[in-house]
Protein backbone atom coordinates (compact mmCIF):
# COMPACT_ATOMS: atom_id res chain seq x y z
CA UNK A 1 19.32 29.02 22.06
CA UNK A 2 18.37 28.44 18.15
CA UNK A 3 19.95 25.03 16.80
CA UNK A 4 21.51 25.81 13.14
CA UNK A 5 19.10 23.66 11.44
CA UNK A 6 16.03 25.13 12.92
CA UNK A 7 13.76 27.22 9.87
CA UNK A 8 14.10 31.11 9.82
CA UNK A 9 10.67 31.11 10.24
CA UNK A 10 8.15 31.97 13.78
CA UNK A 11 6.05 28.30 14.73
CA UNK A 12 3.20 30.78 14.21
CA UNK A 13 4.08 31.82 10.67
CA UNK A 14 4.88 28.57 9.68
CA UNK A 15 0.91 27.55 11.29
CA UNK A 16 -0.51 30.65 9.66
CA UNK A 17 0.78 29.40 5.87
CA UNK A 18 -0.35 26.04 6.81
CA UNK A 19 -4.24 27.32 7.62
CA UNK A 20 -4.38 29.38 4.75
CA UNK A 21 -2.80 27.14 2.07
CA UNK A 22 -5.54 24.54 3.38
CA UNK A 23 -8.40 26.80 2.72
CA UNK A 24 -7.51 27.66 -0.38
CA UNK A 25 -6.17 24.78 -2.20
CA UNK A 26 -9.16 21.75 -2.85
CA UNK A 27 -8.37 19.00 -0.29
CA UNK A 28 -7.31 16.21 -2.49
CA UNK A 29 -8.08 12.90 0.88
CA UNK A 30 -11.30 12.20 2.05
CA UNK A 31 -11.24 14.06 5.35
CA UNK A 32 -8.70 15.02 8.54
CA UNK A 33 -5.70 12.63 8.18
CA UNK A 34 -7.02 10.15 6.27
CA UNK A 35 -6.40 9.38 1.87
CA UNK A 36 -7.80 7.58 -0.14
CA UNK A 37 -5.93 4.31 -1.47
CA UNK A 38 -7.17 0.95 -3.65
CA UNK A 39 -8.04 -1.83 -1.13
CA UNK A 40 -10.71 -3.49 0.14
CA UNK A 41 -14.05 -1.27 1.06
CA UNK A 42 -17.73 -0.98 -0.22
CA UNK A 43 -16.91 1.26 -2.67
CA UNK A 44 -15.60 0.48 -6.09
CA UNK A 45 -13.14 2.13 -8.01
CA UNK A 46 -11.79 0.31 -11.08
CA UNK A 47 -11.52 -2.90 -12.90
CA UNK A 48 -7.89 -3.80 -13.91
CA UNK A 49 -6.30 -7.33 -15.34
CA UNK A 50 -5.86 -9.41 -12.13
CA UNK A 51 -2.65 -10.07 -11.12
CA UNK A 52 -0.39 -12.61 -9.60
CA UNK A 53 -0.43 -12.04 -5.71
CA UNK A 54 -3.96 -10.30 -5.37
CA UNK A 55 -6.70 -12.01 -3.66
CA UNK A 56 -8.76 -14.10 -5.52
CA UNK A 57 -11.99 -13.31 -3.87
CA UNK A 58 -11.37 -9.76 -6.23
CA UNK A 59 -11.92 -11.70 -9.36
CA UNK A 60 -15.27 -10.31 -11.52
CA UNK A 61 -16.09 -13.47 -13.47
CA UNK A 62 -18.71 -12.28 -15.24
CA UNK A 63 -16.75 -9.18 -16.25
CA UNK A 64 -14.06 -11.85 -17.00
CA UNK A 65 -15.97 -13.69 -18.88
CA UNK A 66 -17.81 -10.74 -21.18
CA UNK A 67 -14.27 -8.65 -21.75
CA UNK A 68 -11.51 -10.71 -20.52
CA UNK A 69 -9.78 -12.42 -23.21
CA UNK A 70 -8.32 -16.30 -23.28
CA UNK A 71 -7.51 -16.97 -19.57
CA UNK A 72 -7.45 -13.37 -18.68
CA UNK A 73 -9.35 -12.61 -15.42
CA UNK A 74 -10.78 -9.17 -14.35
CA UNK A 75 -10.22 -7.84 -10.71
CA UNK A 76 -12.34 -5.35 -9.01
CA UNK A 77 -10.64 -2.64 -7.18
CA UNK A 78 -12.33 -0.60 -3.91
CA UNK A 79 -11.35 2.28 -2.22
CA UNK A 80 -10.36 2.06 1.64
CA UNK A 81 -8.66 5.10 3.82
CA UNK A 82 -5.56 5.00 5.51
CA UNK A 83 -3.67 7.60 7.69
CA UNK A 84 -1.09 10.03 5.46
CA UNK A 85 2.37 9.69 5.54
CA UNK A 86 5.13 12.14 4.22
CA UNK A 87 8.58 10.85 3.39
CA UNK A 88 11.49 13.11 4.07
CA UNK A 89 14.29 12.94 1.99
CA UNK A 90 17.79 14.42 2.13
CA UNK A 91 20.46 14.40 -0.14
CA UNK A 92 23.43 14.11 2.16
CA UNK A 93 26.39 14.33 -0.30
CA UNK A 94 29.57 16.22 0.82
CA UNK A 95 29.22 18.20 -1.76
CA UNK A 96 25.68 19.85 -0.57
CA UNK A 97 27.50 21.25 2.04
CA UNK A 98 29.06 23.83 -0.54
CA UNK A 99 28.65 26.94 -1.30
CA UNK A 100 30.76 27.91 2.00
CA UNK A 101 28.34 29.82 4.42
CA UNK A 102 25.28 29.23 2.53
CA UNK A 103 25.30 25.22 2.16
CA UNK A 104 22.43 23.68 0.44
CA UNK A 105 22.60 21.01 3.13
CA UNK A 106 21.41 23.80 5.54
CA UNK A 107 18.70 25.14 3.25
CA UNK A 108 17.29 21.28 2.92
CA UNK A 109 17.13 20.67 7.00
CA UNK A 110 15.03 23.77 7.29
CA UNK A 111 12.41 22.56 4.65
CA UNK A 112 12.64 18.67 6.14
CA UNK A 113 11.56 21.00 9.29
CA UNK A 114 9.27 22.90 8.16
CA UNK A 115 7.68 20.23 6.08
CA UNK A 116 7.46 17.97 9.24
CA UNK A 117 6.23 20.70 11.42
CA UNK A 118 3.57 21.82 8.47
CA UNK A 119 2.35 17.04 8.97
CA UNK A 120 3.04 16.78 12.51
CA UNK A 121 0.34 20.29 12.85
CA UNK A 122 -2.16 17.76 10.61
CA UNK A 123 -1.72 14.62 12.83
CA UNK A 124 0.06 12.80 10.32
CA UNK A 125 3.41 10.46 9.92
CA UNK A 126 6.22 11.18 8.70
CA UNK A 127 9.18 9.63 7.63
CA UNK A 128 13.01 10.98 7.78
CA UNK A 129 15.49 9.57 5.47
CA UNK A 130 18.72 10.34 3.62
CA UNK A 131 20.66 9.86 0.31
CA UNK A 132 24.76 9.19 0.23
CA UNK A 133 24.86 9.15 4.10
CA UNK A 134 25.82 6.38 6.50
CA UNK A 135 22.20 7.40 7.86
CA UNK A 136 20.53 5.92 4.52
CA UNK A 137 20.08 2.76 7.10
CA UNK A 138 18.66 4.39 9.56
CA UNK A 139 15.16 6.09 8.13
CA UNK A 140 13.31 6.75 11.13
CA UNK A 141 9.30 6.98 11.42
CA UNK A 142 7.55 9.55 13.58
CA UNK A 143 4.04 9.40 14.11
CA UNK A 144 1.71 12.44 14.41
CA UNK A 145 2.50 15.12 16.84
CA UNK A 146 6.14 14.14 17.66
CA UNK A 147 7.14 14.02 13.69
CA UNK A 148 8.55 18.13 14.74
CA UNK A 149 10.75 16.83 17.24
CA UNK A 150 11.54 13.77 15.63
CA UNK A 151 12.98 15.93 12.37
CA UNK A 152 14.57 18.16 14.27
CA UNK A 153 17.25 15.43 16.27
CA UNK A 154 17.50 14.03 12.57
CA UNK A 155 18.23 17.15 11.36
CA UNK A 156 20.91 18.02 13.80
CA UNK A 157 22.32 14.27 13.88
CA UNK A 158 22.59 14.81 10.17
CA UNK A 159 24.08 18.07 10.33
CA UNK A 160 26.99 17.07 12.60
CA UNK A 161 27.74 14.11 10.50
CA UNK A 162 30.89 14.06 9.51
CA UNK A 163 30.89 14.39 5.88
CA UNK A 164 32.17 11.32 2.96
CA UNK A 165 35.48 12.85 1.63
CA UNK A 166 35.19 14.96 -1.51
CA UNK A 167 36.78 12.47 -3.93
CA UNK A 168 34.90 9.12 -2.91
CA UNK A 169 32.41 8.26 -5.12
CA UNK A 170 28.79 8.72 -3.33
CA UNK A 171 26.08 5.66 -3.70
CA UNK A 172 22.93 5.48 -2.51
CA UNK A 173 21.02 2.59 -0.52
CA UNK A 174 17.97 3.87 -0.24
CA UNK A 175 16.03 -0.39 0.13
CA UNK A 176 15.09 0.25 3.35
CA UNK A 177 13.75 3.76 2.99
CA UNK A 178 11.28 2.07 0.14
CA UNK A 179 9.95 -0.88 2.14
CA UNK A 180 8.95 2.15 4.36
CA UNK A 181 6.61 3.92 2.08
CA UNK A 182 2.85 3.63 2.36
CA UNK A 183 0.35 3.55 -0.44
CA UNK A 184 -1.41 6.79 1.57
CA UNK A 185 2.65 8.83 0.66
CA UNK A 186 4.25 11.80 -0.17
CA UNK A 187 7.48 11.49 -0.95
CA UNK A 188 9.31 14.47 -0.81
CA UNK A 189 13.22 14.62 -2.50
CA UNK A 190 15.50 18.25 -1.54
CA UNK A 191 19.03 18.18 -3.74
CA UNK A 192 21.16 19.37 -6.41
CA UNK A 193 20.44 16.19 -8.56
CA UNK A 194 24.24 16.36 -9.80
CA UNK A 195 24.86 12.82 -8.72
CA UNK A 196 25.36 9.94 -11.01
CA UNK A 197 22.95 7.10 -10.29
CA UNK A 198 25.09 3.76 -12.31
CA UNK A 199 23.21 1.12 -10.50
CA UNK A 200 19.37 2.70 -10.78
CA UNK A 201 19.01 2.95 -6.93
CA UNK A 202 17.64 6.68 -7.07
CA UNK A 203 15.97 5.93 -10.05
CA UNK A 204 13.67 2.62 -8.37
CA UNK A 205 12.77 5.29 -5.35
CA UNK A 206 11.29 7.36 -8.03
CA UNK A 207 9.17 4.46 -9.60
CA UNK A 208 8.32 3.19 -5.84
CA UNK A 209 7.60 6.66 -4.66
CA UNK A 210 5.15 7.27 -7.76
CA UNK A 211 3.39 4.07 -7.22
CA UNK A 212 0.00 3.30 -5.68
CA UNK A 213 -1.32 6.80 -6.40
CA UNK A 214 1.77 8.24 -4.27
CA UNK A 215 3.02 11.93 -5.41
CA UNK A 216 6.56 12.29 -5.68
CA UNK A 217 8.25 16.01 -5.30
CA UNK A 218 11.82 17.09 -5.97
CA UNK A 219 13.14 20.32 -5.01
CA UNK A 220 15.92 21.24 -6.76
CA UNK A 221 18.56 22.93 -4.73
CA UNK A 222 20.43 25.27 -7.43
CA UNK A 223 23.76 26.75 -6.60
CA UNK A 224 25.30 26.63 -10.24
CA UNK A 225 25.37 30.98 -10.32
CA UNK A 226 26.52 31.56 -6.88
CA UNK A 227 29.57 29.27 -7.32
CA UNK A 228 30.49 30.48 -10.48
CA UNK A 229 30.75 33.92 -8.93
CA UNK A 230 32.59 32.53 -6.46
CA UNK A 231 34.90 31.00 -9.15
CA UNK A 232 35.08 33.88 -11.20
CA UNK A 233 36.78 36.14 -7.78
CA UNK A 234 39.33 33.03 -7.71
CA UNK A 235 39.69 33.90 -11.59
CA UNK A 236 41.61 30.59 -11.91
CA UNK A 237 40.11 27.16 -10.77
CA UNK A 238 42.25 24.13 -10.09
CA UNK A 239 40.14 21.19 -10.20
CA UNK A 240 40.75 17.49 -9.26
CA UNK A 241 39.37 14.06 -8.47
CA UNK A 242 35.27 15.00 -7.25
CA UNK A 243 32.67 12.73 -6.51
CA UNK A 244 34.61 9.85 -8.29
CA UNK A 245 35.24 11.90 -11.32
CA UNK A 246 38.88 12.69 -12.18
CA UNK A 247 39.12 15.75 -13.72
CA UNK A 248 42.70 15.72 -14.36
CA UNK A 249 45.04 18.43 -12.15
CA UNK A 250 44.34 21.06 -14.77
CA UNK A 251 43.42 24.46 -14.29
CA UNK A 252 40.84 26.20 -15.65
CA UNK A 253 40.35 30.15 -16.12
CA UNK A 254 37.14 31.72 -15.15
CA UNK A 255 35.95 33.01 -18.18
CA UNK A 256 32.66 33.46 -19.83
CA UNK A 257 33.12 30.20 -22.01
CA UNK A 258 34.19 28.30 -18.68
CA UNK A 259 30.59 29.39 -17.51
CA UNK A 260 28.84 28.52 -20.75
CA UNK A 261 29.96 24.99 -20.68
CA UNK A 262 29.18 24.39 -16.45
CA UNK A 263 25.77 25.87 -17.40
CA UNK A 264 25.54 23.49 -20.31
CA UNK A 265 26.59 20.44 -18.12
CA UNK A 266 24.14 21.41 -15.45
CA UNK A 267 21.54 21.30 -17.06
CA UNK A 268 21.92 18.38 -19.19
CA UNK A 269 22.68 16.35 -15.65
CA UNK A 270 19.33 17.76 -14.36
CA UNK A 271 16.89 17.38 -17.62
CA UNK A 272 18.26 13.72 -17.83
CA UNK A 273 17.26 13.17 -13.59
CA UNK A 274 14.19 14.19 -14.29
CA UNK A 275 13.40 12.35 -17.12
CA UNK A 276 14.64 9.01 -16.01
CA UNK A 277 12.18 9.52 -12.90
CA UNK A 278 8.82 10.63 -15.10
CA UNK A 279 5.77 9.19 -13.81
CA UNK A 280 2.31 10.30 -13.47
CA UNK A 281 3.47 11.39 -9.78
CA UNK A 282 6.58 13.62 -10.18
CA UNK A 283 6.01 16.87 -9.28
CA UNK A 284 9.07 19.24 -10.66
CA UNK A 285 8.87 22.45 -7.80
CA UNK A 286 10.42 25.62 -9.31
CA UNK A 287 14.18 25.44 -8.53
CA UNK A 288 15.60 27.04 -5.62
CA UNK A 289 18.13 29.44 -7.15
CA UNK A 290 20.83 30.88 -4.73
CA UNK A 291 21.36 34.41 -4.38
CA UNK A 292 24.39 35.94 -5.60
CA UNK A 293 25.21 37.28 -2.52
CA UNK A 294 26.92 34.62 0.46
CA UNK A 295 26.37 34.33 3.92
CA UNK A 296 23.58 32.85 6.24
CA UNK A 297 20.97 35.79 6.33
CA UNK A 298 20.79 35.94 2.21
CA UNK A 299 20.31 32.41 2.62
CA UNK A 300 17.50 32.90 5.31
CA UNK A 301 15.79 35.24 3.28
CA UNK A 302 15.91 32.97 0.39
CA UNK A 303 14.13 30.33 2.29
CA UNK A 304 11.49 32.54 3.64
CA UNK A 305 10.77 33.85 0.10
CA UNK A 306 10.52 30.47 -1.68
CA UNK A 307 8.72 28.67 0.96
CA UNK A 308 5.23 30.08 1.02
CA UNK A 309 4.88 29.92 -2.85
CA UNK A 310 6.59 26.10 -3.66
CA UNK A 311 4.80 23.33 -4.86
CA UNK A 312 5.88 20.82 -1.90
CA UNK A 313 4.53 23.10 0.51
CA UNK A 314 1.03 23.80 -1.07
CA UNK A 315 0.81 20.22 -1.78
CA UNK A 316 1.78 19.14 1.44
CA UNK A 317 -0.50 21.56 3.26
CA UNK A 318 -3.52 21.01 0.88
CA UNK A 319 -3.51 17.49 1.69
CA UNK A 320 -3.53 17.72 5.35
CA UNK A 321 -6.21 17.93 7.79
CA UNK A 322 -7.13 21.13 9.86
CA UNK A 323 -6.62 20.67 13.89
């Protein structure tokens, strides 16, 4: 029997994109499961200003000493290979559990599968972790082959979850999740990106995730058309206290101007995510935009039409090795 949160997609098609993505796309490591990172090997890579914490056996004098300026020191930085690691991330708001029977929750466990399936077929790690979920503690680590079976008990913990109540105000811890991250990472981010981020949290995983030549890619999960439909059969929309914004008890009428201004809001929330988080890593996939039609199999087919062509997956697949 199928588990909810396992892909709409055959192990062998899933293994058949993965095989062809990697023949086409220029590997971007150094060979089977292993990418490239600075550290200490033969080869050099770089000078760069030394820096409090790095080992002093680094320091170039001479190149100090011809370009460095008053009491400024000059590192040398090598190249060494470590094992690639993919970092799984969730958005776990109550909220993506809306539109009804097409939830963007559901959509993001079958692409955490997928994803882990496409690593765990390379030999490489992966790591699961959430967003606005009591699970944000609990990032778990899966090495090589076992990363498929490892995502899918996360996915199905996850799933049955209990949900934070609508009106509480969701806020992410993701510490933990970073101290995780290896230089050798992807780090892979599947929401809506309409949450409010006061305290930076998000914003830091961004920075961390883009650091030490680590890509970071956000799939944006877009729902905004299908739930205005949805809104627009109520014709009139009572809306309260969401996410820890009160919206007053008024109600609104489902009209083209109502539209205008979600649209408007939307995007302004999404355009500012993104540009808090640039970095030379982010990698913006094409947005996932739901059907207009509800239900579970438009939502399947959704998934099995986006997946072969995203970013995260030809990136992910592209950087693997071939077993």
């Amino acid at each position: 029997m199928m588990a909810i949160t396992d892909p709409p997609l055959a192990p062998d098609q899933l293994e058949r994109m993965r095989l062809k993505l990697h023949r086409l796309v220029p590997s971007r490591g150094l060979g089977p499961h292993l990418r490239r990172r600075a550290g200490q090997s033969l080869e050099f890579r770089e000078y760069r200003d030394y820096q409090m914490g790095d080992d002093i056996r680094s320091v170039d004098w001479r190149a100090s000493a011809r370009i460095g300026g008053p009491g400024q020191w000059i590192a040398r930085r090598f190249e060494a290979e470590e094992r690639m690691t993919l970092a799984l991330i969730v958005d776990a708001r109550a909220t993506m559990r809306l539109p009804g029977d097409a939830p963007k929750l559901l959509f993001a466990l079958w692409t955490l599968r997928a994803l882990a399936a496409v690593a765990a077929a390379s030999g490489d790690d992966v790591i699961l972790g959430t967003l606005f979920s009591p699970m944000d503690s609990r990032p778990v680590l899966a090495g090589g082959r076992r990363a498929g079976l490892a995502a899918a008990r996360f996915a199905e913990e996850l799933w049955v979850t209990p949900p934070s109540d609508l009106a509480e105000t969701p806020v992410a811890r993701p510490g933990k999740l970073i101290r995780m991250l290896r230089p050798a990472s992807a780090v892979v981010l599947l929401s809506d990106l309409l949450f409010d981020d006061p305290a930076g949290h998000v914003a830091h995983l961004a920075r961390e995730a883009q650091k030490s030549w680590r890509e970071f890619f956000v799939v944006s999960l877009d729902t905004v058309e299908a739930e205005l439909k949805l809104a627009r059969a109520a014709e009139r929309i009572r809306v309260a206290t969401t996410e820890g914004r009160n919206l007053g008890t008024g109600v609104y009428e489902a009209i083209d101007v109502f539209d205008q201004q979600v649209r408007a809001a939307v995007g302004q929330q999404i355009d500012g995510q993104f540009q808090r988080w640039a970095g030379r890593g982010l990698v913006r996939d094409k947005p996932v935009i739901w059907a207009d039609e509800t239900g579970k199999e438009p939502l399947e087919r959704l998934f099995r039409n986006w997946l072969p062509g995203s970013a995260v997956l030809t990136g992910i697949a592209a950087r693997g090795g071939v077993r």
